[in-house]
C-alpha atoms as a PDB file:
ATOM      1  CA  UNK A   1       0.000   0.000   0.000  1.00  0.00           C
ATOM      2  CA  UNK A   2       1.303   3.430   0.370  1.00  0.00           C
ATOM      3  CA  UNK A   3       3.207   2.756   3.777  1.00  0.00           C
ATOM      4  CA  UNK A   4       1.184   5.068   6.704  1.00  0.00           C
ATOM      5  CA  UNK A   5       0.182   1.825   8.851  1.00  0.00           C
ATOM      6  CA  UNK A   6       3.727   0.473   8.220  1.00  0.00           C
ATOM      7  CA  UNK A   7       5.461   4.006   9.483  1.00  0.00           C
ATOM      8  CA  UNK A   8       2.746   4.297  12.073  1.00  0.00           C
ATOM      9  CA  UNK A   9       3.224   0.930  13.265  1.00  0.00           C
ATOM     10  CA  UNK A  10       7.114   1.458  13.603  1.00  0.00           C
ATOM     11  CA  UNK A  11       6.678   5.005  15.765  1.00  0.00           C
ATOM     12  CA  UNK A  12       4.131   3.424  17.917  1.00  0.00           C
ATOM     13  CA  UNK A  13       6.337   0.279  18.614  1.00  0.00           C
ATOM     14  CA  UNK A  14      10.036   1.432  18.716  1.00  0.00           C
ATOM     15  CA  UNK A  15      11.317  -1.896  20.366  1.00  0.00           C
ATOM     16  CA  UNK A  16       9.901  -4.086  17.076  1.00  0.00           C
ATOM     17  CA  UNK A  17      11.597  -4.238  14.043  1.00  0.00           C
ATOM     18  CA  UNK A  18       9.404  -3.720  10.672  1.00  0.00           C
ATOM     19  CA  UNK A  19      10.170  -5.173   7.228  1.00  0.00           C
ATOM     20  CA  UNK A  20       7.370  -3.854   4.377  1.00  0.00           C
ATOM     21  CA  UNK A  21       7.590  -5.941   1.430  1.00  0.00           C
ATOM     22  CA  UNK A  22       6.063  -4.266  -1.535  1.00  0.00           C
ATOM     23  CA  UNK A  23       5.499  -6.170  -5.341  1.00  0.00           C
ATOM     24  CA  UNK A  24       5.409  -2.255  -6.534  1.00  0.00           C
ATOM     25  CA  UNK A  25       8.567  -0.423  -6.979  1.00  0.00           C
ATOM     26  CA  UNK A  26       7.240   2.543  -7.302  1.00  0.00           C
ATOM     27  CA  UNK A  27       5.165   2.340  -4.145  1.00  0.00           C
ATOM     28  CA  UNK A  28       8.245   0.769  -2.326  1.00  0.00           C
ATOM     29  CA  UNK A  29      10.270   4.062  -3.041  1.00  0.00           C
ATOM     30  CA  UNK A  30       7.487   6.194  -2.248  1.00  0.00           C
ATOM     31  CA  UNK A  31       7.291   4.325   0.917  1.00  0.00           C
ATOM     32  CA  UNK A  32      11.169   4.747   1.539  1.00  0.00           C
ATOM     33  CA  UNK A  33      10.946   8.208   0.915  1.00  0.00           C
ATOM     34  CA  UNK A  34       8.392   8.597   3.835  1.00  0.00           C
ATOM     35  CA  UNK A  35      10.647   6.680   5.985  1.00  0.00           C
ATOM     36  CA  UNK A  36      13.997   9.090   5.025  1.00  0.00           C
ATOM     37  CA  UNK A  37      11.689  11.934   6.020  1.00  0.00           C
ATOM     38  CA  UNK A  38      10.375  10.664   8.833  1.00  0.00           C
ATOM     39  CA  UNK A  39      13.436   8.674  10.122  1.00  0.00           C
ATOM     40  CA  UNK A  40      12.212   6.024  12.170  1.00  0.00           C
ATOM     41  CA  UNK A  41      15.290   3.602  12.552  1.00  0.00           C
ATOM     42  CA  UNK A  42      13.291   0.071  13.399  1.00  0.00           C
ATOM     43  CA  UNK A  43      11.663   0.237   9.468  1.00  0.00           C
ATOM     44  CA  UNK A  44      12.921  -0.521   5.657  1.00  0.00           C
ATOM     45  CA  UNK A  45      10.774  -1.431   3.145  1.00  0.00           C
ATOM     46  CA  UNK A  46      11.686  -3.506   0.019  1.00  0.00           C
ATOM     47  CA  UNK A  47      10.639  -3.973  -3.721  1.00  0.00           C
ATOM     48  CA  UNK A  48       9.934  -7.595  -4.040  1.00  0.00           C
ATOM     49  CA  UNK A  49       8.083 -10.665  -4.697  1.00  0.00           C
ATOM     50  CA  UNK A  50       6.952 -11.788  -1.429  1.00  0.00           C
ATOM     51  CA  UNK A  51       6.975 -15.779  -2.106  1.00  0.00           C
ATOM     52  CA  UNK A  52      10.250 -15.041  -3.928  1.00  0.00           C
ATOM     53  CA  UNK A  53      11.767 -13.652  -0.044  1.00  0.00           C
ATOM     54  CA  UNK A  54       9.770 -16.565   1.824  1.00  0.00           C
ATOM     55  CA  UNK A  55      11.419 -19.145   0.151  1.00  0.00           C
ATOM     56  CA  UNK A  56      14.867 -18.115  -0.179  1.00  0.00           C
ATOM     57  CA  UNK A  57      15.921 -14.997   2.049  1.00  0.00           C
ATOM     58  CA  UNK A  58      13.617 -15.281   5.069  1.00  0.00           C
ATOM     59  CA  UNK A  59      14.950 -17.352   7.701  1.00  0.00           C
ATOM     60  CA  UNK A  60      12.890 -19.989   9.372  1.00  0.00           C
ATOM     61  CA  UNK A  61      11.882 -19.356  12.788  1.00  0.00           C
ATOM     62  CA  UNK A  62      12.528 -15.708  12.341  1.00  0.00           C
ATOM     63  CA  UNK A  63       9.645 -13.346  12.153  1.00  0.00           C
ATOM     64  CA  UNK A  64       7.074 -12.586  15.281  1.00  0.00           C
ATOM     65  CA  UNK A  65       4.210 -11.100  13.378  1.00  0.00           C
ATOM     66  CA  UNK A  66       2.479 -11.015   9.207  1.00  0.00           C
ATOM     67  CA  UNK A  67       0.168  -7.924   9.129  1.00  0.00           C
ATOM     68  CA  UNK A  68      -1.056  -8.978   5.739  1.00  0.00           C
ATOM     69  CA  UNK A  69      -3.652  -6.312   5.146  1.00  0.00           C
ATOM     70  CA  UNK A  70      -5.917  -5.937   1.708  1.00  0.00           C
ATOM     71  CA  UNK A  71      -4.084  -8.233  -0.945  1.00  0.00           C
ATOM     72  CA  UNK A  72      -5.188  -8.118  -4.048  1.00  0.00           C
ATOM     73  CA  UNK A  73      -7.808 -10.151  -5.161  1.00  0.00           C
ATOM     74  CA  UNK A  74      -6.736 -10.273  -8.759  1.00  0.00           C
ATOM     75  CA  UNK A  75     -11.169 -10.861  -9.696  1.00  0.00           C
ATOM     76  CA  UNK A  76     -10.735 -12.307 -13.278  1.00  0.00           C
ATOM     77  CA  UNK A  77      -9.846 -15.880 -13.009  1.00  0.00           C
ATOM     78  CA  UNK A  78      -6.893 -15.677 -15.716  1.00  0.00           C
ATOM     79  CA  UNK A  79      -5.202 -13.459 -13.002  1.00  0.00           C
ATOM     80  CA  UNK A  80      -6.378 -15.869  -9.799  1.00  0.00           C
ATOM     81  CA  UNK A  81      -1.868 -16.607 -10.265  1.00  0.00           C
ATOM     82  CA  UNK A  82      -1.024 -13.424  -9.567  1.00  0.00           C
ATOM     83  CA  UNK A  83      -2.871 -13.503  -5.997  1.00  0.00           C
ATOM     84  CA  UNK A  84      -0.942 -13.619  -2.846  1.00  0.00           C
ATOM     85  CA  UNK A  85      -1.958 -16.234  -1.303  1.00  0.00           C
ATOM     86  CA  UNK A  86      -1.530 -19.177  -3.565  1.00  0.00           C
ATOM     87  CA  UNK A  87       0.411 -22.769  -3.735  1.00  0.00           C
ATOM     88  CA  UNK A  88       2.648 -22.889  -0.470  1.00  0.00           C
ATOM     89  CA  UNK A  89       2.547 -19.508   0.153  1.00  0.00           C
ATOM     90  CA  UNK A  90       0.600 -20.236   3.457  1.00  0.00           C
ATOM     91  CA  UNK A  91       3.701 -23.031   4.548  1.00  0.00           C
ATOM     92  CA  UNK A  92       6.156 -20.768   3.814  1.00  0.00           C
ATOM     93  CA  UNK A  93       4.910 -18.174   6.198  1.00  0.00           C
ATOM     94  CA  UNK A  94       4.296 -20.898   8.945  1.00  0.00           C
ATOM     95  CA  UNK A  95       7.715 -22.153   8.425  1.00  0.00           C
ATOM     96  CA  UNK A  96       8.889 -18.630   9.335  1.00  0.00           C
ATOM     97  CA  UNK A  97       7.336 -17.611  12.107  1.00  0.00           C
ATOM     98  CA  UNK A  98       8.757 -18.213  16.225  1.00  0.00           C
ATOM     99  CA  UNK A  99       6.221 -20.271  17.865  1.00  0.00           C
ATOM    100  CA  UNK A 100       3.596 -18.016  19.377  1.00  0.00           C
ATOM    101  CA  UNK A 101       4.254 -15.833  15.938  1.00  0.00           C
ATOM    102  CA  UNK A 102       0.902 -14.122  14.371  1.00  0.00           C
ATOM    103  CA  UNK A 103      -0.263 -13.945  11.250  1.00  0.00           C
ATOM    104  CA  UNK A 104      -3.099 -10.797  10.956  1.00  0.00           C
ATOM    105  CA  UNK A 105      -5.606 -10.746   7.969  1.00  0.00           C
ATOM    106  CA  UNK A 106      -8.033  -7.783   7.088  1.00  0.00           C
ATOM    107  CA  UNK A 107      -9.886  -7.567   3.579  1.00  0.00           C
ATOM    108  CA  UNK A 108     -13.073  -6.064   2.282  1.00  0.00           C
ATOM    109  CA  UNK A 109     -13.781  -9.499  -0.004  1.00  0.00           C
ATOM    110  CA  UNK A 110     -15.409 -11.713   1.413  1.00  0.00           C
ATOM    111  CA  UNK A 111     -15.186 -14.860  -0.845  1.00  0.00           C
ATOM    112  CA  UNK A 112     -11.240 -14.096  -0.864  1.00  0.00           C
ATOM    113  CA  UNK A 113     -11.307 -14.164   2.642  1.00  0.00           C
ATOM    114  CA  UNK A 114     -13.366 -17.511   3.174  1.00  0.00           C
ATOM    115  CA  UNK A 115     -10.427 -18.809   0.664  1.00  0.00           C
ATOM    116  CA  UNK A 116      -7.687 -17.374   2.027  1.00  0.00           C
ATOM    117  CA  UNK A 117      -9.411 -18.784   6.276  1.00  0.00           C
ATOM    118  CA  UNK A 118      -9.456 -22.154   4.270  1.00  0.00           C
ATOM    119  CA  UNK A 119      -6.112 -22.324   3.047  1.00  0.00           C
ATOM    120  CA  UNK A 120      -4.355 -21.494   6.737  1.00  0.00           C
ATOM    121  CA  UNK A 121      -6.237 -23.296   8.758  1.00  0.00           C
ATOM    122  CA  UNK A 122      -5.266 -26.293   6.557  1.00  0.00           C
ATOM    123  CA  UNK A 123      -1.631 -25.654   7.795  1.00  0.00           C
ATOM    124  CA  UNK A 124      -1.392 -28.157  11.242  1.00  0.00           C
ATOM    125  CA  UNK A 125       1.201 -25.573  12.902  1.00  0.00           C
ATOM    126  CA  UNK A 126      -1.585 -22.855  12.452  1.00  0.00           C
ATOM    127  CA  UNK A 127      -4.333 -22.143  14.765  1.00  0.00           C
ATOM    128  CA  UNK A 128      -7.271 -19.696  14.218  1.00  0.00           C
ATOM    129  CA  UNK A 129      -8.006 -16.653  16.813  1.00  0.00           C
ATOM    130  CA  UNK A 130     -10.307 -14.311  17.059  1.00  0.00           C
ATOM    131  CA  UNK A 131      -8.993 -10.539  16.377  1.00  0.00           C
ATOM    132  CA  UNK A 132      -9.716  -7.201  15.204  1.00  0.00           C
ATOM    133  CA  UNK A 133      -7.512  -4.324  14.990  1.00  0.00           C
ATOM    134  CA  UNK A 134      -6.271  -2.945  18.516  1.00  0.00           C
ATOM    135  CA  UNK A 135      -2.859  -1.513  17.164  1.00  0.00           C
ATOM    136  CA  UNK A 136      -3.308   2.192  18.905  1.00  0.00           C
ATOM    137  CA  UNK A 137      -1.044   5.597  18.206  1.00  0.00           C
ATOM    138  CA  UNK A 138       0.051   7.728  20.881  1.00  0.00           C
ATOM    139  CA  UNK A 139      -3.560   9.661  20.527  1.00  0.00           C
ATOM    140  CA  UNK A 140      -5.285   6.261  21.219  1.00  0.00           C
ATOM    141  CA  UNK A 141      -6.573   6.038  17.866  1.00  0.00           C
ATOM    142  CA  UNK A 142      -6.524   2.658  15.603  1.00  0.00           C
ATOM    143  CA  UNK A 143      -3.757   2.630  13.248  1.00  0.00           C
ATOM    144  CA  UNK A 144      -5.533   2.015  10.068  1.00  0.00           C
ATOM    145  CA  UNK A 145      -4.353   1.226   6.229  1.00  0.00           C
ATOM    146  CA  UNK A 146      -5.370   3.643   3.829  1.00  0.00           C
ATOM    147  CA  UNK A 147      -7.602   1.142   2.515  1.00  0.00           C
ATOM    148  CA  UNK A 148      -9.020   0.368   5.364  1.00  0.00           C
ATOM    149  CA  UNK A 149     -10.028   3.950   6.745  1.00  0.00           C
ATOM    150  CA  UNK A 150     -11.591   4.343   3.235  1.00  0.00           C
ATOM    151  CA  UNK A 151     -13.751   1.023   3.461  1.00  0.00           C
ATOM    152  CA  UNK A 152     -14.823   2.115   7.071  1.00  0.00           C
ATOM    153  CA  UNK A 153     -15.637   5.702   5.947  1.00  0.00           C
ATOM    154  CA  UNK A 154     -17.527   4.194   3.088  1.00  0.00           C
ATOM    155  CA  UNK A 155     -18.981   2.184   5.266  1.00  0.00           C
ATOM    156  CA  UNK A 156     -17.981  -1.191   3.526  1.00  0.00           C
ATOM    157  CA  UNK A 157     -17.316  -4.446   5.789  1.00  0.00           C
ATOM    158  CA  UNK A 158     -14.215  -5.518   6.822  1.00  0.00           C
ATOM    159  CA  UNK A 159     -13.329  -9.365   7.334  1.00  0.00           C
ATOM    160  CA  UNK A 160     -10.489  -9.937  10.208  1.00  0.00           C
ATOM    161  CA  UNK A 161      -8.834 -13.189  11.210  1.00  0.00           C
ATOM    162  CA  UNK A 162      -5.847 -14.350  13.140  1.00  0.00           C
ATOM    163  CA  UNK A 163      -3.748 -17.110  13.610  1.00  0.00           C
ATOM    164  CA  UNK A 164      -0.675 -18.297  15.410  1.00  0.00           C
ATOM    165  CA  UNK A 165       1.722 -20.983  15.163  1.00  0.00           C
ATOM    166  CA  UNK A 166       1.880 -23.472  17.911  1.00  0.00           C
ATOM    167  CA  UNK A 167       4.712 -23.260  20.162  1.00  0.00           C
END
């Protein structure tokens, strides 16, 4: 996306380190640009194929927490390849997170979301939680995606689910 719950994530949480992965270029160095302005030193973002990173650069056992907000839903079923979550994209992230790691879903489609539920909880390490957003700024207000303070403005439904890998 364009980077503010990334950047407001990372001010709000100075002890966590944050890694954005974005397919774009040109949104990744718009997003680095926000970070050089704003400076925050626990952030870099990166212009890359996600499954490309999970399968060769991302360590096992190594990350705490996938905010995976608002893929792309790619509608026309020629482009269904192109979506994120796809053949052993969902095994790849289990195989990286620490036990007790999250992975954190929000989307306005609904049959994407039914498919994407379906395809982690057929991972065994993963286990379904109830969860909505409860990230909070200094102000006490959510930190929202762009997309996601448009959908709730619009007045659009929002589908949320969590999971975490068994210790």
């Amino acid at each position: 996306g364009k980077g503010s719950f990334l950047l407001a994530a990372a001010q709000c949480t100075p002890d966590s380190n944050f890694f954005g992965v974005e397919f774009s270029r040109r949104r990744a160095y718009r997003i680095a640009q926000l970070i050089e302005r704003d400076r925050p030193d626990n952030v870099i973002v990166i212009a890359a194929d996600i499954n490309c990173l999970l399968k060769t650069l991302i360590r096992p056992v190594s990350v705490a927490t996938y905010h995976l907000y608002f893929p792309d839903p790619w509608w026309k079923r020629r482009h269904h390849r192109r979506r994120l979550f796809r053949a052993n994209f969902t095994q790849n992230l289990a195989r990286t997170l620490v036990p007790g790691g999250k992975i954190l879903l929000a989307t306005d489609v609904h049959d994407y979301f039914v498919e994407i539920v379906r395809q982690l909880a057929a991972v065994p390490a993963l286990v379904q939680f109830p969860w909505q957003r409860d990230q909070t700024n200094d102000n006490g207000k959510l930190i929202l995606t762009d997309f996601e303070r448009q959908f709730t403005d619009e007045g659009k439904p929002i589908y949320y689910a969590g999971f975490t890998k068994d210790s």
